[in-house]
Structure formats: C-alpha cells, structure tokens
N, C-alpha and C. Protein backbone atom coordinates (compact mmCIF):
# COMPACT_ATOMS: atom_id res chain seq x y z
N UNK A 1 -0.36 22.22 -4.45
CA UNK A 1 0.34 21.39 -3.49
C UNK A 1 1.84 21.54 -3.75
N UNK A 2 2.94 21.74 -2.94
CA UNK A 2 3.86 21.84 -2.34
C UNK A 2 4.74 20.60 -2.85
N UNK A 3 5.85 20.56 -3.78
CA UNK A 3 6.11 19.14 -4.29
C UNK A 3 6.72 18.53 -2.64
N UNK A 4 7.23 19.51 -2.01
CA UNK A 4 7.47 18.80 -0.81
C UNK A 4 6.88 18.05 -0.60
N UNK A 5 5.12 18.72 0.33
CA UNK A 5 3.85 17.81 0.90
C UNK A 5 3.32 16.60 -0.40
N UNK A 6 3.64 16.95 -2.05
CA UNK A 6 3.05 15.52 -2.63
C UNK A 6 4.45 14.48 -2.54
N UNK A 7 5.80 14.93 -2.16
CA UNK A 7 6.06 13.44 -1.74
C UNK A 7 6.33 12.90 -0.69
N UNK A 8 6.04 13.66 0.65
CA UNK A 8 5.64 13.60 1.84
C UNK A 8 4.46 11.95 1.90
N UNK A 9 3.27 12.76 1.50
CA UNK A 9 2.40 12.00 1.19
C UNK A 9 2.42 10.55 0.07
N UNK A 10 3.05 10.86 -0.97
CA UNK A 10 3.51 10.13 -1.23
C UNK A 10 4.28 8.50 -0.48
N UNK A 11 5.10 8.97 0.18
CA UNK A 11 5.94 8.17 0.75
C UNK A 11 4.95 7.82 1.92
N UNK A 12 4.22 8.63 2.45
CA UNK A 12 3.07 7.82 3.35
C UNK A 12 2.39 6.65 2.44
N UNK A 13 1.78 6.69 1.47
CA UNK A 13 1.13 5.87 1.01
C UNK A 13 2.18 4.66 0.12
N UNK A 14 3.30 4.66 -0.25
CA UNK A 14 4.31 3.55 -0.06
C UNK A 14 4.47 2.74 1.24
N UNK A 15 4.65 3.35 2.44
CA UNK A 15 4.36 2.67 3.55
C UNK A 15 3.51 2.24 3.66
N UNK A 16 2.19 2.41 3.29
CA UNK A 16 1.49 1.61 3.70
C UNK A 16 1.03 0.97 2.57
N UNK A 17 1.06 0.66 1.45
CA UNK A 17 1.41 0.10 0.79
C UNK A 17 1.97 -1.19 0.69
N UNK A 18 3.35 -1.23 1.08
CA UNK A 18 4.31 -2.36 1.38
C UNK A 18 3.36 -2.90 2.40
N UNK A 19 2.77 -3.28 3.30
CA UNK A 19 2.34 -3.48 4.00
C UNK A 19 0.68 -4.19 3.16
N UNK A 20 0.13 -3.68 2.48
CA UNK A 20 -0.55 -4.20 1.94
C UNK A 20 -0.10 -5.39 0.71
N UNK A 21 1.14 -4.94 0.15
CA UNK A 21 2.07 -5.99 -0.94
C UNK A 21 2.53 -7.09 -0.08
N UNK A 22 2.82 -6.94 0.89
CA UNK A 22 3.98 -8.13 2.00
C UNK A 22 2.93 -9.45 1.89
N UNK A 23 1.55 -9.99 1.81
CA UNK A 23 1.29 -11.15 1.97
C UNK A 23 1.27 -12.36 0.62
N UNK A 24 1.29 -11.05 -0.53
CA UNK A 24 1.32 -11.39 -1.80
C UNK A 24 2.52 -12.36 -2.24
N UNK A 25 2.53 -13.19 -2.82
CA UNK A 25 2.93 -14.07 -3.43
C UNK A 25 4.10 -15.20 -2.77
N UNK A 26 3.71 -14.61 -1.56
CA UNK A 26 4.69 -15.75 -0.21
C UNK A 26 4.43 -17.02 -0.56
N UNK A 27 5.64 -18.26 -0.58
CA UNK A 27 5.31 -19.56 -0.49
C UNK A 27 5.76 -19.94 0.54
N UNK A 28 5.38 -20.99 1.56
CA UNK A 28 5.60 -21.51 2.90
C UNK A 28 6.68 -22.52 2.53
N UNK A 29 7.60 -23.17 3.16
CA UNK A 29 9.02 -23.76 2.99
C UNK A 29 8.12 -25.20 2.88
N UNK A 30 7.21 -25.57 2.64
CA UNK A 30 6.30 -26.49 2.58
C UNK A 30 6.29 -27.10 1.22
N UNK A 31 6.77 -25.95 0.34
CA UNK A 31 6.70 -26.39 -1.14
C UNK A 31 8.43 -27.10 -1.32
N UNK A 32 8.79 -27.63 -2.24
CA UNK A 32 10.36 -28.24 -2.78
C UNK A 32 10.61 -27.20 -3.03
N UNK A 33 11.28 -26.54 -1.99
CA UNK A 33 12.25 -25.88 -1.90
C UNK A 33 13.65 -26.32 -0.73
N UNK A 34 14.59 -25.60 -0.67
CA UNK A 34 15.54 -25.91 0.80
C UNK A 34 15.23 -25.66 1.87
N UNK A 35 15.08 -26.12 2.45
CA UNK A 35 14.91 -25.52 3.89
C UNK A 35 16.21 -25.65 4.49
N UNK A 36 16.02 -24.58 5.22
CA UNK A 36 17.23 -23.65 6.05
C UNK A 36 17.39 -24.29 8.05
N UNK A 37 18.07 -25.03 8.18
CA UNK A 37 18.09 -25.31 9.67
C UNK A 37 17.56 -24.06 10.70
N UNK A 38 16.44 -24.82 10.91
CA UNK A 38 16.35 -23.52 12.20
C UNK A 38 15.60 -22.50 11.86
N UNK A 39 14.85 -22.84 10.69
CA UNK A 39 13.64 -21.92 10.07
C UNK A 39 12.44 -22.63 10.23
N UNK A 40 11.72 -21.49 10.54
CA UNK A 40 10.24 -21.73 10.89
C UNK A 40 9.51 -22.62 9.74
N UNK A 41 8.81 -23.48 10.00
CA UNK A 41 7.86 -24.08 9.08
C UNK A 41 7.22 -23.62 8.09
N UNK A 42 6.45 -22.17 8.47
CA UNK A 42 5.90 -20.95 7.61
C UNK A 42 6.69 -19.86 6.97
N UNK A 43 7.79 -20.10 7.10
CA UNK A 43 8.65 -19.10 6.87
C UNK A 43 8.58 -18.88 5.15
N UNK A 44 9.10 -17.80 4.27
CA UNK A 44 9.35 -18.23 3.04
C UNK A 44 10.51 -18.35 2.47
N UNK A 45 11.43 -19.80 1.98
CA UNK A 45 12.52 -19.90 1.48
C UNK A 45 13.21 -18.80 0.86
N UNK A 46 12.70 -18.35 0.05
CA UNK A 46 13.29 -17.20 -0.30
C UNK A 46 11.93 -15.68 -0.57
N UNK A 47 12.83 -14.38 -0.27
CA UNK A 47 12.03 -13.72 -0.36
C UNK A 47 12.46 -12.69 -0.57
N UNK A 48 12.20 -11.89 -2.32
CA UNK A 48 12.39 -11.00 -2.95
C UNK A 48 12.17 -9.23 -2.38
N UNK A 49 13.46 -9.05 -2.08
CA UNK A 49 13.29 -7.63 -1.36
C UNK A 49 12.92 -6.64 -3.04
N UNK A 50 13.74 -6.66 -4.00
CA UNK A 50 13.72 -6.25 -4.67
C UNK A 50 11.86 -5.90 -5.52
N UNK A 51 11.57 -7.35 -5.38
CA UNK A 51 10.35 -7.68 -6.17
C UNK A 51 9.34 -6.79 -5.25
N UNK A 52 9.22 -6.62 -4.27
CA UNK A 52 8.35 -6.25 -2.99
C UNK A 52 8.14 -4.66 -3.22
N UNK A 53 9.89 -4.31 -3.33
CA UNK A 53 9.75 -3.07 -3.74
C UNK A 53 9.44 -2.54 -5.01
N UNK A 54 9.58 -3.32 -5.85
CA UNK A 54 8.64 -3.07 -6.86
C UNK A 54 7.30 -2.73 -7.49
N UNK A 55 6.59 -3.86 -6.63
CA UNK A 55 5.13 -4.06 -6.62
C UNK A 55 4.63 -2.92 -5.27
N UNK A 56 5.25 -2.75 -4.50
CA UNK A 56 4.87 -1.89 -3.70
C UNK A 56 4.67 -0.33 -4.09
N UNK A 57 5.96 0.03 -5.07
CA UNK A 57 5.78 0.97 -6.37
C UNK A 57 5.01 1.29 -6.95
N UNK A 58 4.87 0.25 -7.49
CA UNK A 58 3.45 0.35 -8.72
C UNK A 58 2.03 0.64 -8.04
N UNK A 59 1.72 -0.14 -6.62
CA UNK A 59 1.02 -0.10 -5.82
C UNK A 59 0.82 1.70 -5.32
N UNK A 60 1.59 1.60 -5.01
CA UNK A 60 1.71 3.16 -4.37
C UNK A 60 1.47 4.86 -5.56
N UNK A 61 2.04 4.05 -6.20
CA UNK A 61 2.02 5.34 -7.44
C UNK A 61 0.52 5.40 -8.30
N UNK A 62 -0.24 3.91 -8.19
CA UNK A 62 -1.62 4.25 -8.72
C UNK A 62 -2.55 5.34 -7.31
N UNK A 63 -2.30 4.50 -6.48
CA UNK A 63 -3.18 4.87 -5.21
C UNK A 63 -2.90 6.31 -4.93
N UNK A 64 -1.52 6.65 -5.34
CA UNK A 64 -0.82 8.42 -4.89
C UNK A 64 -1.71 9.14 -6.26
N UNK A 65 -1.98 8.43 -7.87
CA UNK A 65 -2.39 9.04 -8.68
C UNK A 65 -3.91 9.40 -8.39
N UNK A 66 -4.31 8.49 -7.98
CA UNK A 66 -6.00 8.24 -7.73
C UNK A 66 -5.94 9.79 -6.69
N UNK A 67 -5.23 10.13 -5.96
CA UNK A 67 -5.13 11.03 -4.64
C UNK A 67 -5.21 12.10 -5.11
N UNK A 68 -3.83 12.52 -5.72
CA UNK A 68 -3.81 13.85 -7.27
C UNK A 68 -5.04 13.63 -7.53
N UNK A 69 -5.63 13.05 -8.52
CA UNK A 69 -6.26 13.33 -9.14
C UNK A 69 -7.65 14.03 -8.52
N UNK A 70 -7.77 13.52 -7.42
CA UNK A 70 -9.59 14.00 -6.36
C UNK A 70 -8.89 15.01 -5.59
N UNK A 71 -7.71 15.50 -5.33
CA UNK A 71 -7.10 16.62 -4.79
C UNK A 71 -7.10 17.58 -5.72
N UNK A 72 -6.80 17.64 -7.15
CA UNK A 72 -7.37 18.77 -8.25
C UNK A 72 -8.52 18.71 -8.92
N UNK A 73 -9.34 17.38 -9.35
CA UNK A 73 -10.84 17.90 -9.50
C UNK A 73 -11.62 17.76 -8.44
N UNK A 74 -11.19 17.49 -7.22
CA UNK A 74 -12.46 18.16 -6.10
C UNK A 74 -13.53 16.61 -6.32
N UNK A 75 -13.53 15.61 -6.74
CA UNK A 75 -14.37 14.55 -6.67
C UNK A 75 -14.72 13.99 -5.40
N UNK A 76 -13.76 13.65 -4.25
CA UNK A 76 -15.08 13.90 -2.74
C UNK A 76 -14.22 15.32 -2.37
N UNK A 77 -15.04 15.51 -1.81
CA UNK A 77 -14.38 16.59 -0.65
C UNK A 77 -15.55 16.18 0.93
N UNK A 78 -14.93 17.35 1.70
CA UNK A 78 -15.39 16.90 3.33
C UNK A 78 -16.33 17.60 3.19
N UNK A 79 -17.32 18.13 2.52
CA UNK A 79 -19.23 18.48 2.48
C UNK A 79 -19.09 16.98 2.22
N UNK A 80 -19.27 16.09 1.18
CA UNK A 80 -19.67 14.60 1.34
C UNK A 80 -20.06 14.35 2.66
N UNK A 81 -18.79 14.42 3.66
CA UNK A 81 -18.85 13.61 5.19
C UNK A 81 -19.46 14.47 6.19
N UNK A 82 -20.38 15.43 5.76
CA UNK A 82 -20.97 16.32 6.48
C UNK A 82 -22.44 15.78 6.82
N UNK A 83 -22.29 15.03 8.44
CA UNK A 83 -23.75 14.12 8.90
C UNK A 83 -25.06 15.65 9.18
N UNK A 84 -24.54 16.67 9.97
CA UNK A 84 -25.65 17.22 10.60
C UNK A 84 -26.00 18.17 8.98
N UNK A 85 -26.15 17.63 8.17
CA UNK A 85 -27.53 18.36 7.27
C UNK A 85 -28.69 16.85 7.49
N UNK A 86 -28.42 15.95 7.76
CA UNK A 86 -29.02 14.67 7.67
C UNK A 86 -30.12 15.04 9.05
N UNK A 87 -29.27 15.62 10.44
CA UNK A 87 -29.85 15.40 11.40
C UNK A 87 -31.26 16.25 11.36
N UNK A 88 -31.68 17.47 10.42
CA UNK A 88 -32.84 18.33 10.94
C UNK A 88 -33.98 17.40 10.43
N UNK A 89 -33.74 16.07 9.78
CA UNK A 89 -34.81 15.31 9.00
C UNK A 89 -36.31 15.34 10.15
C-alpha cells in the first residue's frame, strides 16, 4: 500500500470517527453550569474541540490499525462475501 492511499484512508476513517466520538461525554446546560443567553436548552456549556480531537485520534488510529493489520494478513478477504457457492445447495 501506497503511504499516500494508507493516509488517504486513514483520514477517511478519522472522519468518520469524529462522528462516532461527537455524542460522547456531552453535558446538557441542565447541569450547574452558565448558561449563555440565547442557547438552546440541550446545548453543551462548554465543548472541548481539542478533547474531541483527541479521542477521535485514538479512535481512528486503533480502527486504521485493525485495517493494516487484515490488509497484510489477509484475515477476511471478499471469498468470505462470496453468496453464489451457497446458491448450488
């Protein structure tokens, strides 16, 4: 693999990623905290860009390792998802 295409891919799976991190550890302005005029009820008082990208990191770099890793030992490949040997039953 192409270090290009592994951080191509890479950075695909950070995106979506963050996206899986974003509901994690939100508190609703519901708790003693300040609330901000003119902020939503659900909103969260404060909210760590830094921290997000962090955990989204860590997130991403196991899930990119797990990827490597079945991309050089071959652990599924697309014979797995191959239905018509099933169909001559």
């Amino acid at each position: 693999m192409k270090i290009s295409s592994a951080i191509a891919i890479y950075l695909l799976f950070w995106w979506g990623c963050l996206f899986l991190v974003l509901p994690f550890r939100l508190r609703s302005s519901q708790e003693p905290e300040d609330h901000v005029p003119g902020q939503a009820d659900s909103a969260t008082p404060r909210f760590s860009v830094g921290r997000t990208a962090l955990w989204t990191t860590i997130t991403s770099a196991v899930v990119f390792a797990c990827f490597y890793l079945n991309y050089t030992q071959g652990w599924i490949t697309a014979d797995l998802f191959d239905l018509s040997r099933y169909a001559g039953r």
